[in-house]
N, C-alpha and C. Protein backbone atom coordinates (compact mmCIF):
# COMPACT_ATOMS: atom_id res chain seq x y z
N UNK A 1 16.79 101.52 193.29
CA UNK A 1 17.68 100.63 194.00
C UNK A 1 18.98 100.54 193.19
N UNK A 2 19.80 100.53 193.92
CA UNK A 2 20.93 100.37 193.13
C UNK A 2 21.66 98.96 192.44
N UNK A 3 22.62 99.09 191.84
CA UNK A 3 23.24 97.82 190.77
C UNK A 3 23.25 96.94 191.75
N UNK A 4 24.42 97.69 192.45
CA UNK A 4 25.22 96.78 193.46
C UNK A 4 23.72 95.87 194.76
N UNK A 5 23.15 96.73 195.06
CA UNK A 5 21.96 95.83 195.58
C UNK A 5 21.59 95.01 195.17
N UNK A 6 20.59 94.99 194.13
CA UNK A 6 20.55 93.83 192.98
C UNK A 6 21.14 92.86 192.53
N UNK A 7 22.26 92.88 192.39
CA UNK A 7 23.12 92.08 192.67
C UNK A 7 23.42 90.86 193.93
N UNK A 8 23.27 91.64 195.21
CA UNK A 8 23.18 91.16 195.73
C UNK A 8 22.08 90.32 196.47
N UNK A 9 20.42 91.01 195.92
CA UNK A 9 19.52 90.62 196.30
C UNK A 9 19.33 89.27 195.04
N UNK A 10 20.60 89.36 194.10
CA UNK A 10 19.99 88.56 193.19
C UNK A 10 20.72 87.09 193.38
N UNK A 11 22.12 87.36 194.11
CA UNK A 11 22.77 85.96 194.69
C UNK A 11 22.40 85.46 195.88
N UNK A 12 21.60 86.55 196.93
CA UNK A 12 20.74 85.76 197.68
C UNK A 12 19.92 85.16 197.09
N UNK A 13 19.08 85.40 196.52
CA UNK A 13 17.82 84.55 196.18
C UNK A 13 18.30 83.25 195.26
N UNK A 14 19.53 83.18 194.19
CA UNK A 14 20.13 82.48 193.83
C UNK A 14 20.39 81.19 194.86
N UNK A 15 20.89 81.59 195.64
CA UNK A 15 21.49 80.50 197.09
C UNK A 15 20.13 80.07 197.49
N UNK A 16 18.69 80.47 197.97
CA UNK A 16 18.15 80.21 198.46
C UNK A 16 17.50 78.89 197.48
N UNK A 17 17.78 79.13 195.83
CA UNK A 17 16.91 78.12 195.17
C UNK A 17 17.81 76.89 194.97
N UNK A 18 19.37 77.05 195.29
CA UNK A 18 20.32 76.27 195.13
C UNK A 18 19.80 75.15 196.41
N UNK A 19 19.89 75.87 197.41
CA UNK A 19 19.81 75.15 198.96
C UNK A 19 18.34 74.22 198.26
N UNK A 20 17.08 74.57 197.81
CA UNK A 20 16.01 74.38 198.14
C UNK A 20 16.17 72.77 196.70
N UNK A 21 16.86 73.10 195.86
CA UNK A 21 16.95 72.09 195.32
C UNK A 21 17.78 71.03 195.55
N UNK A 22 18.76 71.23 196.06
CA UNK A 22 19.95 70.12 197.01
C UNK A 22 19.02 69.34 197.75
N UNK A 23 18.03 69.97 198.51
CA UNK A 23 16.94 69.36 199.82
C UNK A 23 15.88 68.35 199.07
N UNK A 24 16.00 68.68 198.02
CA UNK A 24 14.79 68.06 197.08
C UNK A 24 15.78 66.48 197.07
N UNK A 25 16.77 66.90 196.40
CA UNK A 25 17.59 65.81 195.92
C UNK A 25 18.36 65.04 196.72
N UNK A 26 18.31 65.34 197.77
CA UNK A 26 18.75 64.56 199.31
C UNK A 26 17.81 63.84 199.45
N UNK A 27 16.51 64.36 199.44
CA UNK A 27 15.07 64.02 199.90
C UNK A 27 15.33 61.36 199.56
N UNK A 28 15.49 62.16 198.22
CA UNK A 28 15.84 60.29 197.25
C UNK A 28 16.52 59.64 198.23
N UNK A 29 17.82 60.42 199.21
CA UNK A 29 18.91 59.61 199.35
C UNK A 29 18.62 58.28 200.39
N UNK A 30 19.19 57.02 199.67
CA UNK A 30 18.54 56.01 200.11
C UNK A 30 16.64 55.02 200.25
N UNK A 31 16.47 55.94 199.43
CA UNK A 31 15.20 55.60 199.06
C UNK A 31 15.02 54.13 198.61
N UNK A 32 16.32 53.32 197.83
CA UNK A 32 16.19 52.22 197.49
C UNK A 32 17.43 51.40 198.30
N UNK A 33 17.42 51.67 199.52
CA UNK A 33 17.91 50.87 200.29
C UNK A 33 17.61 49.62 200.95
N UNK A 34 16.10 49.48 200.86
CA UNK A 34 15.93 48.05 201.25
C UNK A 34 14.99 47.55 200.27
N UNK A 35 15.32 47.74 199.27
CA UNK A 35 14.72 47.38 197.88
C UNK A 35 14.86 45.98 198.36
N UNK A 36 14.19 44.58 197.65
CA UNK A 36 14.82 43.23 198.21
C UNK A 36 15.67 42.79 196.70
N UNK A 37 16.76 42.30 196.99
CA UNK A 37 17.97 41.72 195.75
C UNK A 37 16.82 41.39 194.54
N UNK A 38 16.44 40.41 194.58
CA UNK A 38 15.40 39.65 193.63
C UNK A 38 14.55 40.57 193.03
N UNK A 39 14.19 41.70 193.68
CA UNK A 39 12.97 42.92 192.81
C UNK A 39 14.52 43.89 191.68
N UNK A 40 15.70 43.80 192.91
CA UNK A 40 16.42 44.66 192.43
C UNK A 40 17.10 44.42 190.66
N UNK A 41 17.56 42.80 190.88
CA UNK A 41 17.88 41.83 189.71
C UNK A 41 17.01 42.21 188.76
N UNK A 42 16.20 42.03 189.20
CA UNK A 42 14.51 42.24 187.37
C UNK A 42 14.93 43.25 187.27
N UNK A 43 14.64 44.24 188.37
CA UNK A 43 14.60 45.76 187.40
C UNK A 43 15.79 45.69 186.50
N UNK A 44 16.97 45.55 187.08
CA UNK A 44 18.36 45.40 185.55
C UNK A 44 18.50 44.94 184.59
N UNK A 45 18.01 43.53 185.15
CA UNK A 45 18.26 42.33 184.31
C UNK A 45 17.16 42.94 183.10
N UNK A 46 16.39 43.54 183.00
CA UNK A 46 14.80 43.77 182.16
C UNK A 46 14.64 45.07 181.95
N UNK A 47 15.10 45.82 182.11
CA UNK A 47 15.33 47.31 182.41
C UNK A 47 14.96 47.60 180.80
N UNK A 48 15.79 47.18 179.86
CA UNK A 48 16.26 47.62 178.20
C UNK A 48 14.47 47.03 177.97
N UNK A 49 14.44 46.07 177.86
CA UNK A 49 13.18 44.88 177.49
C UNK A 49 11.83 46.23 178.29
N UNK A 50 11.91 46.62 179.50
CA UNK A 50 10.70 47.54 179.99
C UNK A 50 10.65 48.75 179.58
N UNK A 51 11.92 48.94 179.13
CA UNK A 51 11.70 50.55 178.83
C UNK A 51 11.14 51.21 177.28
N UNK A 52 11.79 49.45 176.41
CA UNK A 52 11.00 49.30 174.68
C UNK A 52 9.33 48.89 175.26
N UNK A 53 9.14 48.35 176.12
CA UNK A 53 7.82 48.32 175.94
C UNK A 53 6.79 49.51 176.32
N UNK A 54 7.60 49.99 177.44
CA UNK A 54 6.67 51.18 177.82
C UNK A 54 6.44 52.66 176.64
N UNK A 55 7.85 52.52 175.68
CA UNK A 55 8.02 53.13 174.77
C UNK A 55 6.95 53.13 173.65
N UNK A 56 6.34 51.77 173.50
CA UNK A 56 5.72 51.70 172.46
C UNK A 56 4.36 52.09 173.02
N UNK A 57 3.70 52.40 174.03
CA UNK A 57 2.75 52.67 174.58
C UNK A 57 2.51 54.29 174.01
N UNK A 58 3.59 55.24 174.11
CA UNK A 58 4.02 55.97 173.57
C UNK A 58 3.71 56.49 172.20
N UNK A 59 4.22 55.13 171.34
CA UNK A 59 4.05 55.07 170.19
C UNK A 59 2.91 55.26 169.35
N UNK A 60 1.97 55.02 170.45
CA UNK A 60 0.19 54.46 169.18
C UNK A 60 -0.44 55.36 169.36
């Protein structure tokens, strides 16, 4: 097979994993749209405080 084929069989298949991961990452979009305010607040407000604790779980 030639260069130039390869090449091109190699930016098709390129595009095809580009597309297939965009779809993945669309997949999220809006996923936390009707989160309710009050769940949303903790997660921030506590975010630093959950993420040292889950860390130390880690730890032992």
């Amino acid at each position: 097979m030639s260069t130039k084929k390869l090449k091109e069989i190699q930016k098709f298949l390129g595009e095809l994993e580009k597309d297939e991961t965009q779809s993945k990452v669309l997949s999220y979009a809006g996923a936390w749209s009707d989160i309710d305010d009050a769940v949303m607040e903790d997660l921030t407000d506590n975010l630093i405080a959950n993420r040292q604790k889950n860390q130390r779980r880690f730890d032992q």
